[in-house]
N, C-alpha and C. Protein backbone atom coordinates (compact mmCIF):
# COMPACT_ATOMS: atom_id res chain seq x y z
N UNK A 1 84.89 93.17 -74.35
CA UNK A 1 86.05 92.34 -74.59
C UNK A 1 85.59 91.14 -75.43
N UNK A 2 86.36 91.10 -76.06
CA UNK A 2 85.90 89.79 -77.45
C UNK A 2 86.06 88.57 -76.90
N UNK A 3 85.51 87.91 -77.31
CA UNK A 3 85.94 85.89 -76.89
C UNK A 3 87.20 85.53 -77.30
N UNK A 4 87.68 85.96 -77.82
CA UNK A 4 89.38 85.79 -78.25
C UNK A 4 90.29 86.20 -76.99
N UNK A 5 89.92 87.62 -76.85
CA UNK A 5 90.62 87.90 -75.78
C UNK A 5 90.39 87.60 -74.33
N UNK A 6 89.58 87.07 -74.05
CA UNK A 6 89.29 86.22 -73.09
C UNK A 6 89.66 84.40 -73.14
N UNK A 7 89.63 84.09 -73.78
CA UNK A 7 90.60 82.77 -74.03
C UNK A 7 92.29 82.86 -73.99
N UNK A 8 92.30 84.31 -74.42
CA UNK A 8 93.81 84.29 -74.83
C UNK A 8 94.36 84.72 -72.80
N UNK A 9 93.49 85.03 -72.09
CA UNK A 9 93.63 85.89 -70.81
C UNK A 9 93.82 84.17 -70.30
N UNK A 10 92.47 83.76 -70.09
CA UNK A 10 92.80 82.29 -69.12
C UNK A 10 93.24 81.13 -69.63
N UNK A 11 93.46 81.38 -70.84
CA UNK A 11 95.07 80.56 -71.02
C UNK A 11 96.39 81.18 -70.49
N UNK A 12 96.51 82.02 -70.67
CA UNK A 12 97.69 82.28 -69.61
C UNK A 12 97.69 82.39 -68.19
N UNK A 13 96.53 82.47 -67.52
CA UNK A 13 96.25 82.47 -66.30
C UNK A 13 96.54 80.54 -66.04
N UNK A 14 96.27 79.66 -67.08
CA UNK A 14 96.55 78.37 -66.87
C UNK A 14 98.02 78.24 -66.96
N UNK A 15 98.08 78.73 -68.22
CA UNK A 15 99.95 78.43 -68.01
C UNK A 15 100.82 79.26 -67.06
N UNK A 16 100.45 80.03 -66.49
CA UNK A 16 101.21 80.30 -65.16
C UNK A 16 101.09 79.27 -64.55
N UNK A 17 99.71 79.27 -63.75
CA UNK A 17 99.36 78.83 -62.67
C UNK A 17 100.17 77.41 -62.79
N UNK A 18 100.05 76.56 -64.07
CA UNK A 18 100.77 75.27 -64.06
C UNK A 18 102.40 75.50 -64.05
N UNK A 19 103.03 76.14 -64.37
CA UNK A 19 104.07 76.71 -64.71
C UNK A 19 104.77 77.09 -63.15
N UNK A 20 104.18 77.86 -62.35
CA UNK A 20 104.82 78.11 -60.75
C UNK A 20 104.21 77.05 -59.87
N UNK A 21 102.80 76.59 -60.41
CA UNK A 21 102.01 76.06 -59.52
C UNK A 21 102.18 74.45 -59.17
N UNK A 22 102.62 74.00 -60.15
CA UNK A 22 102.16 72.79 -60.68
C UNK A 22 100.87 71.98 -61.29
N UNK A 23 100.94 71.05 -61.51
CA UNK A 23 99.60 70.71 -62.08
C UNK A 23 98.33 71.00 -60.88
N UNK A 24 98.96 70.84 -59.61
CA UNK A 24 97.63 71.23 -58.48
C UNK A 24 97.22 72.08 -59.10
N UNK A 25 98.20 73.31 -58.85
CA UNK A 25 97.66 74.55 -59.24
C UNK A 25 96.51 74.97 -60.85
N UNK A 26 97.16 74.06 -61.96
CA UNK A 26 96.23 74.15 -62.74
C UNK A 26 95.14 74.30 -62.63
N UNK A 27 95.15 72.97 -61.97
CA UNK A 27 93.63 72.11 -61.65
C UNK A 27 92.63 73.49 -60.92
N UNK A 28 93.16 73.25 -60.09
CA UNK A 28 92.21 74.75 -59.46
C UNK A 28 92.07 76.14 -59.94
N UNK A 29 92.90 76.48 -60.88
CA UNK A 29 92.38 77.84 -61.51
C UNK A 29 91.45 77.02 -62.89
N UNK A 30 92.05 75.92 -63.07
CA UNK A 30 90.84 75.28 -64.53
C UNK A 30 89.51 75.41 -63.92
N UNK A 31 89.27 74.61 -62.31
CA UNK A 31 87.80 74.28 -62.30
C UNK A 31 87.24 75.41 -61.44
N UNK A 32 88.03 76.82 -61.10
CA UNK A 32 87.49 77.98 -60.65
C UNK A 32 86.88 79.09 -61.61
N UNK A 33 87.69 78.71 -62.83
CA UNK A 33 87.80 79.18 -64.12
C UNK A 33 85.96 79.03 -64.36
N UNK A 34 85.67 77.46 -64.54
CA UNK A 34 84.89 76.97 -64.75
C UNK A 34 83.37 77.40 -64.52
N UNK A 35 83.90 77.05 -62.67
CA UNK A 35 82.61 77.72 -61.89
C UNK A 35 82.66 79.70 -62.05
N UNK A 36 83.72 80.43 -62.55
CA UNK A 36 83.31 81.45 -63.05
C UNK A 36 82.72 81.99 -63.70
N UNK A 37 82.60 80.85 -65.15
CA UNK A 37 82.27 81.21 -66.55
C UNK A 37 80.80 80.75 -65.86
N UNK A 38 80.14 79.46 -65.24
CA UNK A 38 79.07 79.64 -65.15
C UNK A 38 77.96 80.67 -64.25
N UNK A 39 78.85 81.29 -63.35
CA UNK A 39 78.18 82.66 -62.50
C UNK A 39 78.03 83.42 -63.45
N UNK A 40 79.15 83.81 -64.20
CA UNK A 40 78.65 84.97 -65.27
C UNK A 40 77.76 84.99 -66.29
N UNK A 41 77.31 83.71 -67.04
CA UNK A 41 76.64 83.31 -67.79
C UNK A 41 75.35 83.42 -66.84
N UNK A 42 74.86 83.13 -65.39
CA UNK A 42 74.34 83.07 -64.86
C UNK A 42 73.81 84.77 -64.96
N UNK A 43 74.85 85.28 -64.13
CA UNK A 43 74.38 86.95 -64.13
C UNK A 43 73.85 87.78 -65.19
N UNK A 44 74.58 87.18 -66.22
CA UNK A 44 74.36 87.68 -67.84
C UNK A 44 72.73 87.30 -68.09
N UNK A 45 71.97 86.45 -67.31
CA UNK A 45 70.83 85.78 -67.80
C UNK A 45 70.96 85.28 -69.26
N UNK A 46 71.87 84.27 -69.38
CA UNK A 46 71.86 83.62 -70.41
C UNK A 46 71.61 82.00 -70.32
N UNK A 47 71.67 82.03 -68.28
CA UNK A 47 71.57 80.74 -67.96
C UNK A 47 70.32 80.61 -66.64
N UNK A 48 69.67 79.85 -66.94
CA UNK A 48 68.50 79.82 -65.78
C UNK A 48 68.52 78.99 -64.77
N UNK A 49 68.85 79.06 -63.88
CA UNK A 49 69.39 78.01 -62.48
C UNK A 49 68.10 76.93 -62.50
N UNK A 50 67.37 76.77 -63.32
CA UNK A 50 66.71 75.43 -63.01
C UNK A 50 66.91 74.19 -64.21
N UNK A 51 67.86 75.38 -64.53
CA UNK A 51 68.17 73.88 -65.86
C UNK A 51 69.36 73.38 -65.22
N UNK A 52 70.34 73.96 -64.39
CA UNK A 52 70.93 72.92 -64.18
C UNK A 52 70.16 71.92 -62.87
N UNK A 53 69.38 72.29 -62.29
CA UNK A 53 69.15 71.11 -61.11
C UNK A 53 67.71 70.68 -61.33
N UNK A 54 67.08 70.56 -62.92
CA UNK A 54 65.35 69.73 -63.33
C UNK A 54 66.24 68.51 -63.32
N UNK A 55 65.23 67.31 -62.97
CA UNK A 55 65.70 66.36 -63.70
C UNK A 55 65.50 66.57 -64.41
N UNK A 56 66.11 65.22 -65.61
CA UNK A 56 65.85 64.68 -66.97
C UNK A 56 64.31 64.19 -66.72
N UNK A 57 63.96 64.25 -67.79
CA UNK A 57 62.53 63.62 -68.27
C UNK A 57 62.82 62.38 -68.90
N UNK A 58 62.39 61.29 -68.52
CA UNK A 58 62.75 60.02 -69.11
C UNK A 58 62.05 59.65 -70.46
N UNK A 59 61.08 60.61 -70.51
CA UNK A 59 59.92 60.07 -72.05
C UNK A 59 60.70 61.13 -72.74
N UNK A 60 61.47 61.68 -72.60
CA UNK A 60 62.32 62.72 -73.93
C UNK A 60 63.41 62.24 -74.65
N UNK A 61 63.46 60.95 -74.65
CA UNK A 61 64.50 60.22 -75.72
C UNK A 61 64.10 60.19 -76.93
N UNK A 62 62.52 60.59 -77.75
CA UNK A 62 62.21 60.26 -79.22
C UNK A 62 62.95 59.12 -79.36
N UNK A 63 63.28 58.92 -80.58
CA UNK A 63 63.82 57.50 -81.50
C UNK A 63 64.50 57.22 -81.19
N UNK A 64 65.64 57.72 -80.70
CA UNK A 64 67.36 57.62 -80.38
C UNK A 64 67.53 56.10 -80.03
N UNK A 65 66.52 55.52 -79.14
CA UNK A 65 67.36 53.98 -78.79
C UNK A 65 66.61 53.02 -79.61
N UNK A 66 67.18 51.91 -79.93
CA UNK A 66 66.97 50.30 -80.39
C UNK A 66 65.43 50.00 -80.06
N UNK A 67 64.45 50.17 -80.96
CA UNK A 67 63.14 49.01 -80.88
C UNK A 67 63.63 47.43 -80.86
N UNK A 68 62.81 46.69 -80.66
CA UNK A 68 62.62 45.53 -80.45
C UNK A 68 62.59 44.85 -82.05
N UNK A 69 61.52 45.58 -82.88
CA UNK A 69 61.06 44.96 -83.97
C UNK A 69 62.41 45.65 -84.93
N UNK A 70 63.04 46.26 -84.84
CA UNK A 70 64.39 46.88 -85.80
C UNK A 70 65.20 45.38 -86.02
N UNK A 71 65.32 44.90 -84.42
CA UNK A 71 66.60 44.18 -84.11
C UNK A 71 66.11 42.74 -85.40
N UNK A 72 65.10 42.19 -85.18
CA UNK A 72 64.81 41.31 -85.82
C UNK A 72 64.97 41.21 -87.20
């Protein structure tokens, strides 16, 4: 099944659900939706359960923030 047709599926699974449900109802097929797409991505091994719970590494910012001697 293509990525099209899967967007085109839980968008309408949203606009029901908001549609009979109300916005509750959205809400909970959006963030079940959610935690679906990441089990499957999970199962698919496209996702490795320790990236979501490593910390961050604090020395992995490279350049990104403000030196001292820039500002001057």
């Amino acid at each position: 099944m293509s990525m099209s047709v899967v967007g085109l599926v839980a968008g309408m699974a949203l606009g029901f659900a908001g549609y009979f449900g109300g916005f509750g109802a959205f809400l909970l097929v959006a963030a079940l939706g959610a935690v679906g797409f990441v089990l499957g991505r999970f199962l698919d091994g496209d996702l490795e359960p320790g990236v979501l719970f490593r910390p961050r590494d604090r020395g992995d910012r490279g350049d990104r923030g403000i030196r001292d001697d820039r500002r001057r």
